[in-house]
Each structure stands twice: as structure tokens, then as C-alpha cells.
C-alpha atoms as a PDB file:
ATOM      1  CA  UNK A   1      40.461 145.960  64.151  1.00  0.00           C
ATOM      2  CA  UNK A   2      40.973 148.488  67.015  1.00  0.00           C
ATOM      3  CA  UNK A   3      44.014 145.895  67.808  1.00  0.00           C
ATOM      4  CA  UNK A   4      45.270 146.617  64.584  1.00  0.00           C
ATOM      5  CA  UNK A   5      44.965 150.212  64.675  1.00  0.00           C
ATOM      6  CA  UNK A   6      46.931 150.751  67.945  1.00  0.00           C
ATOM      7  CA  UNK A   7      49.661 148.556  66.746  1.00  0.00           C
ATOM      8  CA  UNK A   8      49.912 150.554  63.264  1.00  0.00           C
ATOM      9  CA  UNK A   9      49.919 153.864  65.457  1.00  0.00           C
ATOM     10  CA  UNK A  10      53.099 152.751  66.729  1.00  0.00           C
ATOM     11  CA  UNK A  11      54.761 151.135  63.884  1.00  0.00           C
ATOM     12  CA  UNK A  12      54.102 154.310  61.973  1.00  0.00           C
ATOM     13  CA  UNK A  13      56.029 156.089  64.580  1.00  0.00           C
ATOM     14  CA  UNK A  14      59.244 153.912  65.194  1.00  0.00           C
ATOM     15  CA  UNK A  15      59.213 154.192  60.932  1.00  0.00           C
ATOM     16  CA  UNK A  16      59.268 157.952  60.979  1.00  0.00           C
ATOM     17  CA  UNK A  17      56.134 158.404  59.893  1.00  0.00           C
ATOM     18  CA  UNK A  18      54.699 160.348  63.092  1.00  0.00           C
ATOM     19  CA  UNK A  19      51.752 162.088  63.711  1.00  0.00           C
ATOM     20  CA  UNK A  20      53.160 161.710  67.078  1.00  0.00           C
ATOM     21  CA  UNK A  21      56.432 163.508  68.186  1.00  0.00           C
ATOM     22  CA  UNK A  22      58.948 162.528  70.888  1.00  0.00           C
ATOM     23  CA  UNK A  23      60.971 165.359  72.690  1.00  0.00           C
ATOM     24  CA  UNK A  24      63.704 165.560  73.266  1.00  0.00           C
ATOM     25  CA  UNK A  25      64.388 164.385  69.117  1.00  0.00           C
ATOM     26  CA  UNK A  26      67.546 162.578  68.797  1.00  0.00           C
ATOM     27  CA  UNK A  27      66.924 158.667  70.021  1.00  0.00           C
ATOM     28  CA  UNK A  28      68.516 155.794  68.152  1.00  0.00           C
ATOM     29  CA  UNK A  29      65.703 153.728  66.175  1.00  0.00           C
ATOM     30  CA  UNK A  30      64.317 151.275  68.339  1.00  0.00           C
ATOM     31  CA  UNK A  31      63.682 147.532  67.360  1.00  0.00           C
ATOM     32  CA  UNK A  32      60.079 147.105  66.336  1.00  0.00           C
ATOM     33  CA  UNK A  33      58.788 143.893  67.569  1.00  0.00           C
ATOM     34  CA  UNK A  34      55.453 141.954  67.044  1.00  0.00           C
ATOM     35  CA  UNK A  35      53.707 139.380  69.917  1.00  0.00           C
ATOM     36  CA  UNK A  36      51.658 136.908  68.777  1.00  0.00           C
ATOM     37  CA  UNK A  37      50.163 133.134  69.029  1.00  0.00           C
ATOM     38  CA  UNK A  38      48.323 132.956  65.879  1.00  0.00           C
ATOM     39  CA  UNK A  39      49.115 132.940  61.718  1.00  0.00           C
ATOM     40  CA  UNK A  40      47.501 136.334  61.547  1.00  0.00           C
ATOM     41  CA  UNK A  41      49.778 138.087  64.009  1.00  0.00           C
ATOM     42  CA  UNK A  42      52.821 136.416  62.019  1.00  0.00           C
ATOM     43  CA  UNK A  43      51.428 138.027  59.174  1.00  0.00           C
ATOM     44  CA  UNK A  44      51.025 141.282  60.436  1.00  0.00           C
ATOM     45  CA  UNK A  45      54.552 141.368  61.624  1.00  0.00           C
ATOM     46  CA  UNK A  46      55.689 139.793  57.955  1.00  0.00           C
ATOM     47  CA  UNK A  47      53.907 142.436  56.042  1.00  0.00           C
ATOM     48  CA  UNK A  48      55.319 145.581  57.831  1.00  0.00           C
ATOM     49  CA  UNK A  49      58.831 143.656  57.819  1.00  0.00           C
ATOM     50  CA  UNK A  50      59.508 143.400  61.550  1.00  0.00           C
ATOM     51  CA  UNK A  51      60.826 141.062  64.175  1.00  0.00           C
ATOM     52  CA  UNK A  52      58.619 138.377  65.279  1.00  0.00           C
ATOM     53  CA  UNK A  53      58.056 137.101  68.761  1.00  0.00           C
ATOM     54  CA  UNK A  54      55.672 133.924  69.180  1.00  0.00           C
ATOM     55  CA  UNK A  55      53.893 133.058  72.467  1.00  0.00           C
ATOM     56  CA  UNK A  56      54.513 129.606  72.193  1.00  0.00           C
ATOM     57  CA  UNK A  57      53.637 129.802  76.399  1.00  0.00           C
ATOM     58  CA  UNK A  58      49.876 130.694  75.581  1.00  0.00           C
ATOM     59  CA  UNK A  59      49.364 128.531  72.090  1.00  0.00           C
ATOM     60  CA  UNK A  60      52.483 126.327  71.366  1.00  0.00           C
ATOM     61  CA  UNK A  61      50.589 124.359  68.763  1.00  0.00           C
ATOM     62  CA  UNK A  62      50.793 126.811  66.218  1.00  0.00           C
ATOM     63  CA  UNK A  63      54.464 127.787  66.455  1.00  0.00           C
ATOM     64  CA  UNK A  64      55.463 126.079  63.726  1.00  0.00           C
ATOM     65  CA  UNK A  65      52.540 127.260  61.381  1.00  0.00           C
ATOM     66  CA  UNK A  66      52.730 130.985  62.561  1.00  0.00           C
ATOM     67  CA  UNK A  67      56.955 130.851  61.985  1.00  0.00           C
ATOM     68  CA  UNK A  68      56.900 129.532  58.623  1.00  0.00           C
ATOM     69  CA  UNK A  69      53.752 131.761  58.184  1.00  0.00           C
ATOM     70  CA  UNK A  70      56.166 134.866  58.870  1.00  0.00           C
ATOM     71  CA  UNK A  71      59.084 133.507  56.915  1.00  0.00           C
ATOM     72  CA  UNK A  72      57.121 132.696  53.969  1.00  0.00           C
ATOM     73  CA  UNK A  73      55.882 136.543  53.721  1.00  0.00           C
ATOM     74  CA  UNK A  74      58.236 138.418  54.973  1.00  0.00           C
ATOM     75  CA  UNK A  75      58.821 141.331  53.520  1.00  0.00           C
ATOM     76  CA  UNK A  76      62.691 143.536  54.398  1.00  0.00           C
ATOM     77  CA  UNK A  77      61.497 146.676  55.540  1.00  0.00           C
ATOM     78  CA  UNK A  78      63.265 150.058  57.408  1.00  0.00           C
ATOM     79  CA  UNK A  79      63.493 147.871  60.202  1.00  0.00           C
ATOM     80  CA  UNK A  80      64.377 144.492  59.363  1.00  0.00           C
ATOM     81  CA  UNK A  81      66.052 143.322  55.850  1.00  0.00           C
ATOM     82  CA  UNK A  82      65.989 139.223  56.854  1.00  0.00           C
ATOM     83  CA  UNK A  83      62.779 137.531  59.099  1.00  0.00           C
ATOM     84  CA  UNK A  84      64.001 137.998  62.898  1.00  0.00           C
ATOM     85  CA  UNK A  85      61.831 135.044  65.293  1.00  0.00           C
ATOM     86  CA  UNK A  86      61.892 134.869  68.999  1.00  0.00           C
ATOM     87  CA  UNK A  87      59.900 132.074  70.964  1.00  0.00           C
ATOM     88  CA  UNK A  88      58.688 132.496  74.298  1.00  0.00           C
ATOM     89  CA  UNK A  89      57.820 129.329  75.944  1.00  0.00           C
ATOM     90  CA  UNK A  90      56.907 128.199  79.363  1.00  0.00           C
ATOM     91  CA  UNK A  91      59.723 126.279  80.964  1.00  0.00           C
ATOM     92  CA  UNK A  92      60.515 125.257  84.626  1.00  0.00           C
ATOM     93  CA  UNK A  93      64.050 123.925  85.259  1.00  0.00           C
ATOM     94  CA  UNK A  94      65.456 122.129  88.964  1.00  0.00           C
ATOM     95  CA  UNK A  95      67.442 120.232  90.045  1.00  0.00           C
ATOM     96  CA  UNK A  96      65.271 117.225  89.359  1.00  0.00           C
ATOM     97  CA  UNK A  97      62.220 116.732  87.481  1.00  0.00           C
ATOM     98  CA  UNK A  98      60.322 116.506  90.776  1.00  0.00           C
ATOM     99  CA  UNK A  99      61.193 120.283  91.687  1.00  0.00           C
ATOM    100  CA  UNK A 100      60.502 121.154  88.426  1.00  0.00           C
ATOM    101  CA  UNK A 101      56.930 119.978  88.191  1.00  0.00           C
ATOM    102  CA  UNK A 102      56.463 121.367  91.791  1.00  0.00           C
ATOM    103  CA  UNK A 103      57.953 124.110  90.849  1.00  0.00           C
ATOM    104  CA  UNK A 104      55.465 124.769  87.715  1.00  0.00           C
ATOM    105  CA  UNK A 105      51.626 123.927  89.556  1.00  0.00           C
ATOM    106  CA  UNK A 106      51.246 127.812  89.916  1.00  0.00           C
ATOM    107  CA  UNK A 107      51.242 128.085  86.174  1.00  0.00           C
ATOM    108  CA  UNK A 108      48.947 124.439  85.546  1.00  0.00           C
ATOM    109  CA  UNK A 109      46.624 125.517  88.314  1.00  0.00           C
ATOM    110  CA  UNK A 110      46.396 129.197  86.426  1.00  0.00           C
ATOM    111  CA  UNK A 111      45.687 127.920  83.288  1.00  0.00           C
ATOM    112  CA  UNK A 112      42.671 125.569  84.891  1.00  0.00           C
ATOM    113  CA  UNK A 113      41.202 128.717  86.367  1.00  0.00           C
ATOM    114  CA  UNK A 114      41.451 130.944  83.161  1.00  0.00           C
ATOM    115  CA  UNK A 115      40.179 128.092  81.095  1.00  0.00           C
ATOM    116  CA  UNK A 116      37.351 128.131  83.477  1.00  0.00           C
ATOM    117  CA  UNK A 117      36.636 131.812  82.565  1.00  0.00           C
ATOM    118  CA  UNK A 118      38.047 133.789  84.824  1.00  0.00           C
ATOM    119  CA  UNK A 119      39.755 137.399  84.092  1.00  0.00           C
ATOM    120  CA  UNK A 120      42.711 139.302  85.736  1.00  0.00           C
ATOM    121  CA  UNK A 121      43.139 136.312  87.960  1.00  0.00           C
ATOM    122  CA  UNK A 122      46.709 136.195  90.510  1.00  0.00           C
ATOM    123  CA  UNK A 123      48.667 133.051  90.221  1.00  0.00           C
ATOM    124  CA  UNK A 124      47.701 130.673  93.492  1.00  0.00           C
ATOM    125  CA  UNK A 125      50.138 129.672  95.851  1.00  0.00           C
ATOM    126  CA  UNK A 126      51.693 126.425  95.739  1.00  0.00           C
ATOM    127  CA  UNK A 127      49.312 124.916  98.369  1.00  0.00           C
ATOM    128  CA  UNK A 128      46.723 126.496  96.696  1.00  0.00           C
ATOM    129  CA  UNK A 129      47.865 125.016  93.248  1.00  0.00           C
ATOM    130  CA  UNK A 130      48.082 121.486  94.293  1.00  0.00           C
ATOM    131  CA  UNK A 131      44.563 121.774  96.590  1.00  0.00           C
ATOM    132  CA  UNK A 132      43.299 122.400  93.054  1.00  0.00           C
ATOM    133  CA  UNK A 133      44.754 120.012  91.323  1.00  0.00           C
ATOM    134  CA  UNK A 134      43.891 117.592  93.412  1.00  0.00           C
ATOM    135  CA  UNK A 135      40.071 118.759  93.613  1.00  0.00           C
ATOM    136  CA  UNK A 136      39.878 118.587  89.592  1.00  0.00           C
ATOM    137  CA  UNK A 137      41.226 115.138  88.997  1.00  0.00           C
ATOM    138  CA  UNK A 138      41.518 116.150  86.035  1.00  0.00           C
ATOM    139  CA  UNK A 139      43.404 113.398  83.859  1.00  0.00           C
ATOM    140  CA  UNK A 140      44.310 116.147  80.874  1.00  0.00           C
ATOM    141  CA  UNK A 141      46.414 118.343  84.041  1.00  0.00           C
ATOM    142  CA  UNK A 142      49.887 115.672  83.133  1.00  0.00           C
ATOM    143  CA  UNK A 143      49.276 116.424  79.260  1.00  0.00           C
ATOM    144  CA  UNK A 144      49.509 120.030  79.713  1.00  0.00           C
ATOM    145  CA  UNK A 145      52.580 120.106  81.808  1.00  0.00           C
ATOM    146  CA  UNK A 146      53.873 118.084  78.790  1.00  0.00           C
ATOM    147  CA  UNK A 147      52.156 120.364  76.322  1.00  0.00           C
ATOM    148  CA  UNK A 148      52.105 123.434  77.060  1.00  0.00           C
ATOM    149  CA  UNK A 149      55.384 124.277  79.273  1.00  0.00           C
ATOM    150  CA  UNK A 150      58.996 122.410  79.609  1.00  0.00           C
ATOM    151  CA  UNK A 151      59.483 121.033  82.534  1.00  0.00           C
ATOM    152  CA  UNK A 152      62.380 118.816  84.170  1.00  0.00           C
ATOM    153  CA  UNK A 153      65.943 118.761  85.608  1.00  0.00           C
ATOM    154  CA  UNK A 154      68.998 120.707  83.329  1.00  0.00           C
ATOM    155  CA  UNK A 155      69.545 118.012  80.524  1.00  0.00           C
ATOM    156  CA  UNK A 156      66.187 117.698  80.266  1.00  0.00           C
ATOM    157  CA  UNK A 157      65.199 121.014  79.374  1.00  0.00           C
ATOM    158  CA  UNK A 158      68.269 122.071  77.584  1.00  0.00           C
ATOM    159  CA  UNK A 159      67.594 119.393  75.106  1.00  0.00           C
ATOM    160  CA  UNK A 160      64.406 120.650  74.899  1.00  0.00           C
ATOM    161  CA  UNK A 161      65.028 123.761  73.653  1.00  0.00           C
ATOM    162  CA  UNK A 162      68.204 123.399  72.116  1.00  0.00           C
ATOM    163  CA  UNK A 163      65.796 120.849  69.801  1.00  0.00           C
ATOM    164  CA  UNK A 164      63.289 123.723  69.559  1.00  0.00           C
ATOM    165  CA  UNK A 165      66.226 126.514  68.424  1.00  0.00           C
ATOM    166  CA  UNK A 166      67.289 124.230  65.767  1.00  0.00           C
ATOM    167  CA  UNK A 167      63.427 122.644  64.283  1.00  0.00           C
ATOM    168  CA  UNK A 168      62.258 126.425  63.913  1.00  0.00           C
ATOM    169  CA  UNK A 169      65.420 128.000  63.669  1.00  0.00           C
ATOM    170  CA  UNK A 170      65.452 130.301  65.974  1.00  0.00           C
ATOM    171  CA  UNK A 171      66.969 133.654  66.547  1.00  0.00           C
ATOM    172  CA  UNK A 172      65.896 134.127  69.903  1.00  0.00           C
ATOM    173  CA  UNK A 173      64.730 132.519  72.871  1.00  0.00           C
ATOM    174  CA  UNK A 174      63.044 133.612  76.164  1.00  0.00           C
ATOM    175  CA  UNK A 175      62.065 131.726  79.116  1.00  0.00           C
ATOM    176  CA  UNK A 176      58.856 132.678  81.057  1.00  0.00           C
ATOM    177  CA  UNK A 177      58.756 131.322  84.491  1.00  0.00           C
ATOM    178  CA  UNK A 178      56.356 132.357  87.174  1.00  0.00           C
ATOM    179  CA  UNK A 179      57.249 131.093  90.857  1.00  0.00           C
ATOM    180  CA  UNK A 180      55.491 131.896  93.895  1.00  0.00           C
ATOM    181  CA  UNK A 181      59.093 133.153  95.557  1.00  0.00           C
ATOM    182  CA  UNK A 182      61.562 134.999  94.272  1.00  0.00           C
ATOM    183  CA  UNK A 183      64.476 132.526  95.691  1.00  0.00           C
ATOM    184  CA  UNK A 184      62.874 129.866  92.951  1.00  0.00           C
ATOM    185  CA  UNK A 185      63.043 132.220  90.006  1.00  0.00           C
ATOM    186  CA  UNK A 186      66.838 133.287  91.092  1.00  0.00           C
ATOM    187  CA  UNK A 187      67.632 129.285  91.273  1.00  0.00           C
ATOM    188  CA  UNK A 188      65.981 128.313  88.299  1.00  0.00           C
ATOM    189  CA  UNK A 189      67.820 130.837  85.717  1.00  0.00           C
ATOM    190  CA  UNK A 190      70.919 130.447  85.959  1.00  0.00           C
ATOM    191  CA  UNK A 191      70.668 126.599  86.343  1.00  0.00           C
ATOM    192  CA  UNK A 192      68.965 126.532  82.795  1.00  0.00           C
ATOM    193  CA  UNK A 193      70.846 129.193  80.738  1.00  0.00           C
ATOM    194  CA  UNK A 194      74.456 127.954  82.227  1.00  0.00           C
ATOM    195  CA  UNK A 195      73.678 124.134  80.984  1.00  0.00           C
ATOM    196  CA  UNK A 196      71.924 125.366  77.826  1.00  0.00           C
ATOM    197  CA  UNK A 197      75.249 127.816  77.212  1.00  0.00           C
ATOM    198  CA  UNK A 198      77.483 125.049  77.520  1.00  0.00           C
END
């Protein structure tokens, strides 16, 4: 595929075997990473033998398939001689579980509008998130903040993910949170990495 093609441009390149040339020469080796949410992109990254990050935010119920996917064919490479896995998930983390939900409508109300087939679309505001919520009664909108992101107070998510590090064994974790204000994103951080730290 033209995906395919692109992405084997540039892992030709980070594995020194360029048709393309950087100037000036001299730059450490980067990490070579590969993004995915399916068993095909885990097996991309497995056969080339690179790091692989899984967008458990977009498609969480194939995590577990793509990971052991990549495991199971990895193959040690320039880059990589043991299977390296990140996860990205979805999570939203307050002081309560109230805030928390609140805080992730932006993201449920986004999803409902892609899913509805829109492209390149901004996340709504919060008002805007629960007008269309509320419009959609839509009974599936409580599954998907269960499904789809982690939501809730600092024990709650922490146990969360610390149960998601250990059932796919990860070697990396990131957090994607979209807020409609900065001061949210700055509060929510440092409120979930301190608790999951300790």
C-alpha cells in the first residue's frame, strides 16, 4: 500500500539504507517507532524489528491481539534486539469521578460526530459536548466512556493502568487527554502520574 511505502521510505533511512541524505551527517540513530490499532500494523513493526506503539485510544479491543501479534513475530533487528510495546490509551483523571467524566464529554461527543462521518472535525466545547449528548440519548454513550477511555478519580485510574502495564506487559505508557482548557490538562497530569508513581 502507499501507507506502506511511506513508512518503508523512512525505516530504510533511520537503518542506513538512504536514498535520502541528512546534512549536516553526524546524528545519533534515532528510535524507530511504529503506530498502530490493528494485527497488521503489529506485524509490520515485528517484521522490520522495531518498537511498537498501540492506539489502544482509537481501537482498544484489539490491544491484546495486536501485542501478542508483535511479540509472537518479532524479529531483533539494527534497531531493536527484544519486542519494545507502548500503549496509548484515553484516560481522564480528577479529583472525583464526576470531574473526570465531565472532564472527558469533549472526547465522547467527538467520537459520536466522527462515527457519524465527519472528517477533520475540532473537539466541541463542553456545553457543546453535553447539548449533544443529551440530544442523542444515546444509551451506548456510558459504555464507551467505560470502553473506550479511563475515566475516574486517582485510585481509580491508577489501578487501571497499573492492571493494564502488568496484563500486556508493558514497556511504556502514554496518556492522551484532550480538554477544552489548558488549566484541566495542567491539573489532570500530574494528579495521575504522581498517584500512579507512588
Amino acid at each position: 500500500s502507499i501507507i506502506n511505502a511511506k513508512q518503508d521510505e523512512v525505516y530504510a533511512y533511520l537503518n542506513d539504507e538512504k536514498t535520502v541524505y541528512a546534512s549536516p551527517e553526524g546524528a545519533p540513530q534515532l528510535e524507530c517507532w511504529a503506530l498502530g490499532a490493528s494485527p497488521s500494523s503489529a506485524l509490520y513493526a515485528a517484521e522490520r524489528g522495531i518498537s511498537y506503539a498501540y492506539a489502544a485510544f482509537a481501537n482498544p479491543k484489539l490491544a491484546k491481539q495486536s501485542i501478542q501479534a508483535y511479540r509472537e513475530n518479532f524479529k531483533p533487528s539494527a534497531f531493536l534486539k527484544a519486542p519494545a510495546v507502548n500503549l496509548a490509551v484515553a484516560a481522564y483523571c480528577a479529583d472525583t469521578e464526576d470531574k473526570a467524566k465531565r472532564m472527558s464529554l469533549s472526547s465522547v461527543a467527538w467520537s459520536m460526530l466522527a462515527e457519524r462521518g465527519g472528517h477533520n472535525i475540532p473537539f466541541p466545547s463542553m456545553a457543546e459536548s453535553e447539548r449533544l449528548i443529551e440530544i442523542s440519548n444515546d444509551p451506548e454513550v456510558e459504555s464507551q466512556m467505560n470502553g473506550t477511555l479511563i475515566v475516574g478519580n486517582q485510585s481509580q485510574v491508577s489501578e487501571k493502568l497499573i492492571q493494564l502495564i502488568d496484563e500486556l506487559e508493558l514497556d511504556e505508557l502514554t496518556l492522551l487527554t484532550v480538554t477544552e482548557s489548558a488549566e484541566d490538562l495542567l491539573k489532570h497530569y500530574p494528579v495521575s502520574y504522581t498517584h500512579l508513581r507512588a
